[in-house]
C-alpha atoms as a PDB file:
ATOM      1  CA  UNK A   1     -45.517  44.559-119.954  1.00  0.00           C
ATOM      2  CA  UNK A   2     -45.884  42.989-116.582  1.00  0.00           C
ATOM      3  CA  UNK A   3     -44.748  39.401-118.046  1.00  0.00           C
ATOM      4  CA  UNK A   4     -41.690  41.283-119.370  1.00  0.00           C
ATOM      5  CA  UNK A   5     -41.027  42.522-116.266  1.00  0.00           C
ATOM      6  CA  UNK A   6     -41.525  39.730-114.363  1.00  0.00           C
ATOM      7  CA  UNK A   7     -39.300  37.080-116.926  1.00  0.00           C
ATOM      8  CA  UNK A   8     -36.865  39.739-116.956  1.00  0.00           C
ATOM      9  CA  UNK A   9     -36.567  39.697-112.887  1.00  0.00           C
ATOM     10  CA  UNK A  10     -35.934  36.052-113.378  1.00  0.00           C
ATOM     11  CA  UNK A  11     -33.196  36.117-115.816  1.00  0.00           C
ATOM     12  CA  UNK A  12     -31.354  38.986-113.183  1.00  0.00           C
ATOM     13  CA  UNK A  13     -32.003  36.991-110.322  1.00  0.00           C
ATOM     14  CA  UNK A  14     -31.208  33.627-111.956  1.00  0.00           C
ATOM     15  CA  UNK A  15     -27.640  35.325-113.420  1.00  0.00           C
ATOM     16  CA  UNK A  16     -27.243  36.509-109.792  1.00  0.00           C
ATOM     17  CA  UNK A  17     -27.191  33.211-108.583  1.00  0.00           C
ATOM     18  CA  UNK A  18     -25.223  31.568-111.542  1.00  0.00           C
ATOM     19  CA  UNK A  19     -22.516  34.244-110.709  1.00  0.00           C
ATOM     20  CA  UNK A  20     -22.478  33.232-107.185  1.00  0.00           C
ATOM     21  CA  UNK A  21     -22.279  29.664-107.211  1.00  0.00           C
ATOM     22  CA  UNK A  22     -19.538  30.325-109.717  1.00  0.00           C
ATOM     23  CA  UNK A  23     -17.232  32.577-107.829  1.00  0.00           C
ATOM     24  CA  UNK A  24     -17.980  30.330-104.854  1.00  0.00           C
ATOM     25  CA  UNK A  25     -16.640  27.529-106.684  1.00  0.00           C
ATOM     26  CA  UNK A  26     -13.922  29.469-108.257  1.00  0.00           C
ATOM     27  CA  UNK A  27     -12.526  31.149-105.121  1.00  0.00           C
ATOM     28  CA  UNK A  28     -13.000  27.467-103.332  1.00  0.00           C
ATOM     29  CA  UNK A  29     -10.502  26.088-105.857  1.00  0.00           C
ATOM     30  CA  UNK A  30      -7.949  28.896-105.016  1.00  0.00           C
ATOM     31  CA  UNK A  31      -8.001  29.232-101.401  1.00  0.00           C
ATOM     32  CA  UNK A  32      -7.693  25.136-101.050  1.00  0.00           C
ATOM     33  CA  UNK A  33      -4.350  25.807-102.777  1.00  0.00           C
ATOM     34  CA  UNK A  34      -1.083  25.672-101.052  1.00  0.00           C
ATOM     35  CA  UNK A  35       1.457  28.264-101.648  1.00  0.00           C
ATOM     36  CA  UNK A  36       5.006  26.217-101.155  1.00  0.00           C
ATOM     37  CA  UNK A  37       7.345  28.040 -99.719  1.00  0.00           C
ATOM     38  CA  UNK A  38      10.884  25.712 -99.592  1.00  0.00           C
ATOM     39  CA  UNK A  39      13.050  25.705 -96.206  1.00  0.00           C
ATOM     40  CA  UNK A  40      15.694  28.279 -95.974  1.00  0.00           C
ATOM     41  CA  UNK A  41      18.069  26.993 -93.440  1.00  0.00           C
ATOM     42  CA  UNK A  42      18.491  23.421 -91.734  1.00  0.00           C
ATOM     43  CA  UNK A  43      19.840  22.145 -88.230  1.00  0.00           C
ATOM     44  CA  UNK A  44      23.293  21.938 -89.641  1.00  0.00           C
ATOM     45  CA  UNK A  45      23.097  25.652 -89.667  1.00  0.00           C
ATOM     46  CA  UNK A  46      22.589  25.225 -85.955  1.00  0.00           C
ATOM     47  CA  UNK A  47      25.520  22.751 -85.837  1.00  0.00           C
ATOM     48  CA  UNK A  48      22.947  20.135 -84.835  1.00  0.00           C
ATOM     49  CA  UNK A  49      23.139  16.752 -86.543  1.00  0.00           C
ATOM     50  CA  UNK A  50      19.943  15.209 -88.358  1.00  0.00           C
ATOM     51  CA  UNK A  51      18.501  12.961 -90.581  1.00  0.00           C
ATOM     52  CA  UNK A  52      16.701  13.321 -93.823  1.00  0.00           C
ATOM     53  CA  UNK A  53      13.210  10.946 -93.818  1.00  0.00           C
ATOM     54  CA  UNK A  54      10.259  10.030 -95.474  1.00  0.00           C
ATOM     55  CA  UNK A  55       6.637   8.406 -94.808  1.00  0.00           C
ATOM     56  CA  UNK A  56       3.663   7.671 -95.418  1.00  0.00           C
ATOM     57  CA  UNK A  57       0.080  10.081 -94.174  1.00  0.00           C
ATOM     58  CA  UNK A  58      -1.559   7.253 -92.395  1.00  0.00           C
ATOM     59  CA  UNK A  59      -3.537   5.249 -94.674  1.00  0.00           C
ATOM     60  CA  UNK A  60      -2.516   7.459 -97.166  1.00  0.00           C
ATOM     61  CA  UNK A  61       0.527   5.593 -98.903  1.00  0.00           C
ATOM     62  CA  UNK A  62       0.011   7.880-102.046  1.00  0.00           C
ATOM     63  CA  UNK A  63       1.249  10.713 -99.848  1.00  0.00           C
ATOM     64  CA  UNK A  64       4.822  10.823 -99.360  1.00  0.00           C
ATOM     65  CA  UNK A  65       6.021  13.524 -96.251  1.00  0.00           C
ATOM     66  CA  UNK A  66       9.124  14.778 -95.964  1.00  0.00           C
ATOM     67  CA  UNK A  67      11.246  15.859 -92.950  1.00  0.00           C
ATOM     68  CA  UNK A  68      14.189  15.761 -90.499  1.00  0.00           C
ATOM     69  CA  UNK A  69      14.798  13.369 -87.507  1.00  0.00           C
ATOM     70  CA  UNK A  70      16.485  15.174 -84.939  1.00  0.00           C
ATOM     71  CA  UNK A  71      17.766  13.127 -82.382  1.00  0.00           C
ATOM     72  CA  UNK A  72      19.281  13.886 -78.851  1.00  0.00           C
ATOM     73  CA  UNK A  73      20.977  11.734 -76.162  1.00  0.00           C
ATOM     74  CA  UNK A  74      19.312  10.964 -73.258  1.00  0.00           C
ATOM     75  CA  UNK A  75      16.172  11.689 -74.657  1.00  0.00           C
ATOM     76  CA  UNK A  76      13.916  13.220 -72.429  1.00  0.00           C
ATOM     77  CA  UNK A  77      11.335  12.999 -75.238  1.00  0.00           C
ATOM     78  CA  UNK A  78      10.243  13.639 -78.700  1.00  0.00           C
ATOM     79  CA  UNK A  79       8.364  15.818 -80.074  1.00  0.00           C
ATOM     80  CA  UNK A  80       6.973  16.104 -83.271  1.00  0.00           C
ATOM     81  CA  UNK A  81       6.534  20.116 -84.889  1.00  0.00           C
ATOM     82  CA  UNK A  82       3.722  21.050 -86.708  1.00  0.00           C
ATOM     83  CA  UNK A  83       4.067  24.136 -88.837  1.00  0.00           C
ATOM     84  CA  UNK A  84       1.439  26.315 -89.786  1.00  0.00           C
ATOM     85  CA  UNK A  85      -0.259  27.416 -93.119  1.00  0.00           C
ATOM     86  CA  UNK A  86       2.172  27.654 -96.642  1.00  0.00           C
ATOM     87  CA  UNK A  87       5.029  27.037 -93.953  1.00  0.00           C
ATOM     88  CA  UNK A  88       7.222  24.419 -94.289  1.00  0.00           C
ATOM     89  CA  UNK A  89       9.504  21.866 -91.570  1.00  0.00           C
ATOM     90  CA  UNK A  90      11.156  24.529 -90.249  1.00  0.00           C
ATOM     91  CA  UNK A  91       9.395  27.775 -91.440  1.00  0.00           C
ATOM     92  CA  UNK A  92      11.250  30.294 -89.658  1.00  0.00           C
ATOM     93  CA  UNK A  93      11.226  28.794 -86.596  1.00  0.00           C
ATOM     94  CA  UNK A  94      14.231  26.995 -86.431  1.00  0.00           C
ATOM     95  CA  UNK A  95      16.210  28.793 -83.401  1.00  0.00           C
ATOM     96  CA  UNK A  96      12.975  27.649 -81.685  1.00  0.00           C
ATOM     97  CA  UNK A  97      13.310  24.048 -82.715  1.00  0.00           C
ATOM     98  CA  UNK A  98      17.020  24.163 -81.773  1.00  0.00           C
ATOM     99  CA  UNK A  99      16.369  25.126 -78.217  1.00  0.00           C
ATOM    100  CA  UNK A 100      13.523  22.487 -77.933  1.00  0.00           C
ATOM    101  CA  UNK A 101      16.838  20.123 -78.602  1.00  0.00           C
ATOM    102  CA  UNK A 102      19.092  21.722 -76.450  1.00  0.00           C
ATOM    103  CA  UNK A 103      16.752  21.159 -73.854  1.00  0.00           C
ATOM    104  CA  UNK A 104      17.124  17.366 -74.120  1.00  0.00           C
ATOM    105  CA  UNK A 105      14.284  16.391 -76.299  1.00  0.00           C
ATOM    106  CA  UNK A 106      14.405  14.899 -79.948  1.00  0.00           C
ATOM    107  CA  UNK A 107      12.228  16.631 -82.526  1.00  0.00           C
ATOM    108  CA  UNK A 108      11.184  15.312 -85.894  1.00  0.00           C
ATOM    109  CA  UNK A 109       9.716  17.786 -88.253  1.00  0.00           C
ATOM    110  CA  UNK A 110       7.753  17.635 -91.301  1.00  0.00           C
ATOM    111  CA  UNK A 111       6.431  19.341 -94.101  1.00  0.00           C
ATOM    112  CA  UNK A 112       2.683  18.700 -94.361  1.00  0.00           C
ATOM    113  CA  UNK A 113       0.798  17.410 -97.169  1.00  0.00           C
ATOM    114  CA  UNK A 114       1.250  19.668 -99.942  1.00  0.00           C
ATOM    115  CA  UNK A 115       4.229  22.042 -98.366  1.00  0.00           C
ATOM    116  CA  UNK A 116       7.809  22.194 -98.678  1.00  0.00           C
ATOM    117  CA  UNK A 117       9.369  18.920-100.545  1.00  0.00           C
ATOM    118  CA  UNK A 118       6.385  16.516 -99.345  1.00  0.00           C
ATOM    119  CA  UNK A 119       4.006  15.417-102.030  1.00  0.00           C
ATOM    120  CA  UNK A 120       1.483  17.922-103.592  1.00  0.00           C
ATOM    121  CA  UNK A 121      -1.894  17.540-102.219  1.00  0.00           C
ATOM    122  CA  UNK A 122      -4.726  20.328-101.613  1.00  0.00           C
ATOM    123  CA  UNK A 123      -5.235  21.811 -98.034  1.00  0.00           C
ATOM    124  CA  UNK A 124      -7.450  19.576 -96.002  1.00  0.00           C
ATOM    125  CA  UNK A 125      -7.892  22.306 -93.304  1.00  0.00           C
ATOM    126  CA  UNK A 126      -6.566  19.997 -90.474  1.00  0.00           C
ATOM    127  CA  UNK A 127      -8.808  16.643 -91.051  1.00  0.00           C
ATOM    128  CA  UNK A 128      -6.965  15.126 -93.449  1.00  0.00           C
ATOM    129  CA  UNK A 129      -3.505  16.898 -92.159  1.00  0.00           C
ATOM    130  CA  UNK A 130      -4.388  15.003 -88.991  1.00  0.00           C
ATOM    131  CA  UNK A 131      -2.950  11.710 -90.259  1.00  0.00           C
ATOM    132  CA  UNK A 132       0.352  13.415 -91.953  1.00  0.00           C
ATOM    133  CA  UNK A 133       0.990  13.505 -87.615  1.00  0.00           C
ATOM    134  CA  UNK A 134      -0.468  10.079 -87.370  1.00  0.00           C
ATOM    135  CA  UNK A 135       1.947   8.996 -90.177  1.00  0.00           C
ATOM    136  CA  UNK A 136       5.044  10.825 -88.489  1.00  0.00           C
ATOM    137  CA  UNK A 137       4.181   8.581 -85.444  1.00  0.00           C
ATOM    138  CA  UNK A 138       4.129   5.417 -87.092  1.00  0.00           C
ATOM    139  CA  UNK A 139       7.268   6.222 -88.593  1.00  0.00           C
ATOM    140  CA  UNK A 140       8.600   7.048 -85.106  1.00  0.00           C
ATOM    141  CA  UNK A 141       7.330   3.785 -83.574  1.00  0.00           C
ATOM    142  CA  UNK A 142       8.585   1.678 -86.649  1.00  0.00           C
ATOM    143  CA  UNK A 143      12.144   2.898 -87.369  1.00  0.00           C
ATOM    144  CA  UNK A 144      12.985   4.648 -83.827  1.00  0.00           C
ATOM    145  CA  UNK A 145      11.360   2.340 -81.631  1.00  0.00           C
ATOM    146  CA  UNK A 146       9.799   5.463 -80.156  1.00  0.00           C
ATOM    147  CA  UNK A 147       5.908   5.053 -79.011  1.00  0.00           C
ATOM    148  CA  UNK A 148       4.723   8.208 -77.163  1.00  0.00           C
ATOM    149  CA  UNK A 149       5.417  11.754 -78.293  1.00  0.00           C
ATOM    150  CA  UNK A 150       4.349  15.107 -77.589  1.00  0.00           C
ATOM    151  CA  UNK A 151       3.143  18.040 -80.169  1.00  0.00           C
ATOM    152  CA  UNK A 152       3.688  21.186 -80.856  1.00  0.00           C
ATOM    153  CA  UNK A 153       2.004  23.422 -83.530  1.00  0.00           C
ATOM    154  CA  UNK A 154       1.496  27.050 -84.545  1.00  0.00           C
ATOM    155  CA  UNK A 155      -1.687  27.905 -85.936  1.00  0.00           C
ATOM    156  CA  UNK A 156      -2.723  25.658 -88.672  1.00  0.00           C
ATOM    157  CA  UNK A 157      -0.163  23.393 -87.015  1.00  0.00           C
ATOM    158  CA  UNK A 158      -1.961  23.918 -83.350  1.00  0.00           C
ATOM    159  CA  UNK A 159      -5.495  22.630 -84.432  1.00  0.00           C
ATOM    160  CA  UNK A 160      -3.910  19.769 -86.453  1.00  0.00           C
ATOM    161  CA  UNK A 161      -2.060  18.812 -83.356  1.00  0.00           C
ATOM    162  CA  UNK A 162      -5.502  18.929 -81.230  1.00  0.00           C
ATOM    163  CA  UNK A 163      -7.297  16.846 -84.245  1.00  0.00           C
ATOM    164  CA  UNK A 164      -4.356  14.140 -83.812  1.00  0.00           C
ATOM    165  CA  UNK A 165      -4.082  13.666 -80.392  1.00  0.00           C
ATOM    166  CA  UNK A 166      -7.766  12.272 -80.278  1.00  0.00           C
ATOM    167  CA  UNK A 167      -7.350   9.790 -82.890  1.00  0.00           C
ATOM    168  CA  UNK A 168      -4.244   8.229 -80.770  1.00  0.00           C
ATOM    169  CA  UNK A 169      -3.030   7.256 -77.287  1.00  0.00           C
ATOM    170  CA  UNK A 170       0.880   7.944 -78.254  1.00  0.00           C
ATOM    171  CA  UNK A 171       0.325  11.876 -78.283  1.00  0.00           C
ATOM    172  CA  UNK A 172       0.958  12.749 -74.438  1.00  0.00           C
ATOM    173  CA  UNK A 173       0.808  16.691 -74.502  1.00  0.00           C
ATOM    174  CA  UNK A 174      -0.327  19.190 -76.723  1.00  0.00           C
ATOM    175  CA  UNK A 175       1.154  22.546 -77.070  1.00  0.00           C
ATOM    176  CA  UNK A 176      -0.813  25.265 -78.983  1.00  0.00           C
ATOM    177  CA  UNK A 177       0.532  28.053 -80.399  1.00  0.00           C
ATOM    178  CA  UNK A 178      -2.143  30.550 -81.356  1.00  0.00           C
ATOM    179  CA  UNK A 179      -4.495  27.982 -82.550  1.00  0.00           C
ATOM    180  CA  UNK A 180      -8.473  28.866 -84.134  1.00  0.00           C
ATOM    181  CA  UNK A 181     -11.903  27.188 -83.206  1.00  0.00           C
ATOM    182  CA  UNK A 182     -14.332  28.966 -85.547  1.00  0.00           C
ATOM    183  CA  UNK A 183     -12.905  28.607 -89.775  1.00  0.00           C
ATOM    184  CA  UNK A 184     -16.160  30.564 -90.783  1.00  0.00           C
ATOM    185  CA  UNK A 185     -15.302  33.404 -88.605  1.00  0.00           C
ATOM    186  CA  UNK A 186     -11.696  33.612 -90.022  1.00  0.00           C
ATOM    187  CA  UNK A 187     -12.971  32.751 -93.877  1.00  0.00           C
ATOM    188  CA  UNK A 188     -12.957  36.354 -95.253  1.00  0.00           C
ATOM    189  CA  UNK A 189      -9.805  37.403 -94.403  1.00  0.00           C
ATOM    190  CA  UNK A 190      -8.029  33.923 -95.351  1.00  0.00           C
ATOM    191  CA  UNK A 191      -9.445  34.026 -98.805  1.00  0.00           C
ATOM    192  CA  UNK A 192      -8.673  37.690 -99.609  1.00  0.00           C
ATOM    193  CA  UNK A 193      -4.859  37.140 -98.468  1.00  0.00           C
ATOM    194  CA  UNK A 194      -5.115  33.882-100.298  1.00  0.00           C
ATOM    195  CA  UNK A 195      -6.865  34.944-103.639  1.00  0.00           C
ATOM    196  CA  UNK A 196      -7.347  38.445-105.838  1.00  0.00           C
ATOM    197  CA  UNK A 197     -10.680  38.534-104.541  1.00  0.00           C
ATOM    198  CA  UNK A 198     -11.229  41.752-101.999  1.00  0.00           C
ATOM    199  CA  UNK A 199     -12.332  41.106 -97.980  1.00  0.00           C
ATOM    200  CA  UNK A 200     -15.700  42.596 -98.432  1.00  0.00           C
ATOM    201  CA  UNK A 201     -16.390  40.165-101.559  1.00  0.00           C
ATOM    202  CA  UNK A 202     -15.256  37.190-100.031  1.00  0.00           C
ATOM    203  CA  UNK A 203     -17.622  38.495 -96.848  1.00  0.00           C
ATOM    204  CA  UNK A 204     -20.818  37.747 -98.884  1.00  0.00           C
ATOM    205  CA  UNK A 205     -19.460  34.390-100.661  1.00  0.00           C
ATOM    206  CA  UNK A 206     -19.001  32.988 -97.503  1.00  0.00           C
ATOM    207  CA  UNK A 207     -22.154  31.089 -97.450  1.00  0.00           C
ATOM    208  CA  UNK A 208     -21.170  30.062-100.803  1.00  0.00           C
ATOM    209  CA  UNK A 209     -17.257  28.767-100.242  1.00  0.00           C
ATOM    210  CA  UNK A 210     -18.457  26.821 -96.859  1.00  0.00           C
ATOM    211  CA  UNK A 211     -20.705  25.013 -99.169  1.00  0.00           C
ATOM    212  CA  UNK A 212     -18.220  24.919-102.544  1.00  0.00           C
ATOM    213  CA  UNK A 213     -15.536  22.742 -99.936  1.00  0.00           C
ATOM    214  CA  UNK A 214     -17.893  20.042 -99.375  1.00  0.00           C
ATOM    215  CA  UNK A 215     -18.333  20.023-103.060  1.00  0.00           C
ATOM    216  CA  UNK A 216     -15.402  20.050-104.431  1.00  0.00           C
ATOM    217  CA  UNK A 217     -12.991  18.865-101.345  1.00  0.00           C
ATOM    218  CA  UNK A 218     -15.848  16.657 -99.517  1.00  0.00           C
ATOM    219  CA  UNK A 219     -14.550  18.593 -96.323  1.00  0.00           C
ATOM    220  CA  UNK A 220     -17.247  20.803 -94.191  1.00  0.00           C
ATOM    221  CA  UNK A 221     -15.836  24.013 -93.107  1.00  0.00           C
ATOM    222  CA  UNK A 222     -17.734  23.673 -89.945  1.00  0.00           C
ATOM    223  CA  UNK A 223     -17.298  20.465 -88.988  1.00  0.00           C
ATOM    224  CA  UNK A 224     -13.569  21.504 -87.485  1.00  0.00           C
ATOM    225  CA  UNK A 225     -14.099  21.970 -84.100  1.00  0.00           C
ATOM    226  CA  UNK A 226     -10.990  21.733 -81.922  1.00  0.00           C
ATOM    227  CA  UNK A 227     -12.992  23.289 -79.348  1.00  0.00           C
ATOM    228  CA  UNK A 228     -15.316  20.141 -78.811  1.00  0.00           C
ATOM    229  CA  UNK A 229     -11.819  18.225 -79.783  1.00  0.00           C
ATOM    230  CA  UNK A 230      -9.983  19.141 -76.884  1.00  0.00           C
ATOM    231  CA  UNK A 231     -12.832  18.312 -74.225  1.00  0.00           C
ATOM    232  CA  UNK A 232     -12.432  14.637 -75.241  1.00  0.00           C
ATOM    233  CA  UNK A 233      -8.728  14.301 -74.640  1.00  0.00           C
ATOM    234  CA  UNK A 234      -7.650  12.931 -71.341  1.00  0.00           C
ATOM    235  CA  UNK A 235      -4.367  14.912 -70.858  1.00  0.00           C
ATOM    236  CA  UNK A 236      -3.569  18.859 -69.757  1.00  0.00           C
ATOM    237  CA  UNK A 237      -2.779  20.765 -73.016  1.00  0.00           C
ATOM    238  CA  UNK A 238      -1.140  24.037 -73.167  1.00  0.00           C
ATOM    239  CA  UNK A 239      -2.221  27.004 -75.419  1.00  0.00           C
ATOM    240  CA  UNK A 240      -0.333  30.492 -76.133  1.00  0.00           C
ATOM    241  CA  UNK A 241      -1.241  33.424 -77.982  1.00  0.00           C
ATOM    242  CA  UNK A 242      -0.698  37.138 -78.478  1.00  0.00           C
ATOM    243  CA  UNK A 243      -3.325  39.130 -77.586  1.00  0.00           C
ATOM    244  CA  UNK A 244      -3.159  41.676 -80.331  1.00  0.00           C
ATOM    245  CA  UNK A 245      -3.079  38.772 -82.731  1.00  0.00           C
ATOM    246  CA  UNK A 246      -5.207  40.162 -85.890  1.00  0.00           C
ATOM    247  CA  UNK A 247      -5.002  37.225 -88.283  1.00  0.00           C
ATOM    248  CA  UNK A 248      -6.597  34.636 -85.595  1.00  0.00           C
ATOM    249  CA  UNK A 249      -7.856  37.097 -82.552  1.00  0.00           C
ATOM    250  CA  UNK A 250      -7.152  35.530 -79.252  1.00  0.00           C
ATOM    251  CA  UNK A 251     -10.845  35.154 -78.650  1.00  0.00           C
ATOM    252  CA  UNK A 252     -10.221  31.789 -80.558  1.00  0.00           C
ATOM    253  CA  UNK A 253      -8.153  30.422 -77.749  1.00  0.00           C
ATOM    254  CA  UNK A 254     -10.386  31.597 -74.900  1.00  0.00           C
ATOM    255  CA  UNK A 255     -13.025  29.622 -76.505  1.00  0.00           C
ATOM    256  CA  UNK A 256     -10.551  26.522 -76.629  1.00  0.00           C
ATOM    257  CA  UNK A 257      -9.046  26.980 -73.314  1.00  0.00           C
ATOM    258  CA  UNK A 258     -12.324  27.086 -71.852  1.00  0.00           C
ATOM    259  CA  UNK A 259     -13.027  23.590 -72.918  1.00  0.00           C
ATOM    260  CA  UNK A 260     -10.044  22.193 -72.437  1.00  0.00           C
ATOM    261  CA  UNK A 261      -9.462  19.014 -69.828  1.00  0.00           C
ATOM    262  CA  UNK A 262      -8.325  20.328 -66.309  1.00  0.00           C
ATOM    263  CA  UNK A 263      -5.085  21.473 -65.097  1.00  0.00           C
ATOM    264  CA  UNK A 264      -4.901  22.729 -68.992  1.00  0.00           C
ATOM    265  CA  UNK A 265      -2.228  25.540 -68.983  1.00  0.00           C
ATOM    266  CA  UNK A 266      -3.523  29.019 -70.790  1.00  0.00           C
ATOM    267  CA  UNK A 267      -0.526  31.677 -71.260  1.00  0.00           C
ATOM    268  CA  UNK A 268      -1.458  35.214 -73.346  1.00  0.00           C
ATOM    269  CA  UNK A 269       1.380  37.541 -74.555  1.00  0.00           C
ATOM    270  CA  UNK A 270       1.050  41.070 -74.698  1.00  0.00           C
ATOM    271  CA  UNK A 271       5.164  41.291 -76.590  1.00  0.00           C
ATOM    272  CA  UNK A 272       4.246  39.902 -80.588  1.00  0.00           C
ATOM    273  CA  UNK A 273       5.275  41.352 -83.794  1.00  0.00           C
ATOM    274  CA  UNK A 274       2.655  39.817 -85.384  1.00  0.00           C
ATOM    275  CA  UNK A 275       0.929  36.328 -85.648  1.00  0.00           C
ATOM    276  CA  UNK A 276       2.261  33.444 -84.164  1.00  0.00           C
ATOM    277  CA  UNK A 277       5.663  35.402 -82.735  1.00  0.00           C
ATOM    278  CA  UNK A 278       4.839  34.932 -78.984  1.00  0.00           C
ATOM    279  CA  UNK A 279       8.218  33.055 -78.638  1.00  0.00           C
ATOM    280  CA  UNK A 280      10.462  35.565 -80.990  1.00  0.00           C
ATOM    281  CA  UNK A 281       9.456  37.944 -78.339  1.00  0.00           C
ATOM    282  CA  UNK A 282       9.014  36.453 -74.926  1.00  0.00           C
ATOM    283  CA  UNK A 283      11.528  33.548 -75.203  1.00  0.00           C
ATOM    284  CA  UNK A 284      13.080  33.045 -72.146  1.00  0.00           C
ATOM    285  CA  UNK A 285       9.145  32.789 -70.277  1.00  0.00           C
ATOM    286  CA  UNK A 286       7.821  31.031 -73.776  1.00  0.00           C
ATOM    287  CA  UNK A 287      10.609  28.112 -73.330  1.00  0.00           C
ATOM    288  CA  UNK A 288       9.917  28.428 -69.541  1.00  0.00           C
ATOM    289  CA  UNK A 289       6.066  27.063 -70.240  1.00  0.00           C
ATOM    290  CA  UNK A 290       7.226  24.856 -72.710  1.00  0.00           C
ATOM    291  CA  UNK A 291      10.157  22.574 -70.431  1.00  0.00           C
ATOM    292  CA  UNK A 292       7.605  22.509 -67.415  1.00  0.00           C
ATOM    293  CA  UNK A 293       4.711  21.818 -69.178  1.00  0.00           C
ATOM    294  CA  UNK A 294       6.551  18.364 -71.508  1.00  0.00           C
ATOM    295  CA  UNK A 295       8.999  17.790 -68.389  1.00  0.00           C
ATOM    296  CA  UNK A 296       5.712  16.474 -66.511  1.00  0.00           C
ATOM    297  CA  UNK A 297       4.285  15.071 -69.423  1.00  0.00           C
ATOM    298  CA  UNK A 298       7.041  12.624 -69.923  1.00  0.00           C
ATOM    299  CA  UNK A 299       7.881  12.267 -66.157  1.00  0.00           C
END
């Protein structure tokens, strides 16, 4: 009876674990998905004249990205937009993108790997996303004769724009909008909104889906640090965020601010809808930060 028992115990256990690894793989596969959401309006809308382009992700010529060149006079500078998560070039942000113009800067943006009308290609949680910006720049330097630019993300868009400005000496300010230091922290609640699988579920796979991505999508979760990122750069960044953000809590940026170089530039909102609308509802100080802080960066 007690080697029943005990073989028994085995088979639970051992189905336990099967299960696990399985969902962990499963739910992996999902949340490295994109969901593509197409843009909805263009600068044309905004009676702004621009360019269709494509280009390569750096050393990546099987990626194709997709965008708009958005050119001004007298260029005070360029910048180059980064969108966040299943956004796309302009993702509901182009008033914002319009007033960046009509401030005297020239803006390209473009959709990621994997968004909007760029090639299809899974999420590579800002690593690999790191040289669709690095791409955008060559294109810039190759076709525009342009050589230093500035960045500006939201979220997703944010850390990718920290991860790229190390790899280069062309990126001359960073701003963040609402950016995250600790994936792992943020994992359960990304996966449920991303996949049928329930918060509390996704709570205990965690272990499981950090190690599932280096499995399946050679990428480790924890290895995304723009925290440590930022302490390397040589240049004053700028980060924003609203400070009853729920999807990434603000507690992310303190972390990042707190490493970042000196004379960095920290600004929290208390007026936000919801996650990542710090601009929709403080614009006129929101485009105040933003023409100081790439006025001197260009200077």
């Amino acid at each position: 009876m007690t080697k029943i028992i005990f073989l028994s115990a085995i088979i639970f256990f051992s189905l336990i674990i099967v299960i696990y690894i399985g969902l962990s793989l499963y739910i992996t596969n999902l949340a490295f998905q994109v969901k593509i959401n197409l843009p909805e309006t263009n600068p044309e809308e905004y009676n702004i004249e621009f360019e269709e382009i494509e280009f390569f992700s750096n050393e990546e010529e099987e990626i194709t990205l997709r965008g708009w060149w958005i050119p001004t006079a007298n260029s005070k500078g360029t910048i180059i937009w980064i969108h966040g998560l299943d956004a796309n070039r302009e993702g509901e942000k182009m008033e914002l993108i319009s007033e960046i113009h009509s401030l005297g800067f020239s803006v390209l943006t473009f959709d990621l790997r994997g968004h909007g009308y760029s090639d299809e290609a899974p999420l590579g949680l800002g690593l690999r996303e790191k040289n669709d910006v690095l791409g955008a720049i060559q294109y810039l330097k190759e076709n525009k004769n342009i050589h230093n630019v500035g960045v500006m993300g939201l979220s997703y868009g944010a850390v990718i724009g920290i991860l790229a400005a190390e790899e280069t000496n062309s990126i001359v300010g960073v701003f963040a909008d609402s950016p995250y230091y600790n994936i792992p922290e943020l994992l359960a609640k990304e996966v449920s909104d991303r996949t049928p699988i329930p918060k509390f579920i996704a709570n205990l796979l965690k272990f499981g889906i950090i190690k599932s991505s280096i499995i399946l999508q050679g990428i480790n979760i924890e290895d995304i640090a723009p925290q440590d990122t930022v302490s390397n750069l040589n240049f004053p960044i700028i980060i924003v965020h609203c400070e009853n953000d729920e999807r990434i809590p603000v507690s992310h940026s303190d972390v990042i601010s707190s490493n970042s170089p000196k004379k960095s530039e920290y600004q929290k909102f208390e007026i936000c809808e919801e996650h990542g609308k710090a601009y929709e509802g403080n614009k006129d100080t929101y485009m105040k930060y933003f023409k100081e802080y790439f006025d001197e960066r260009f200077n």
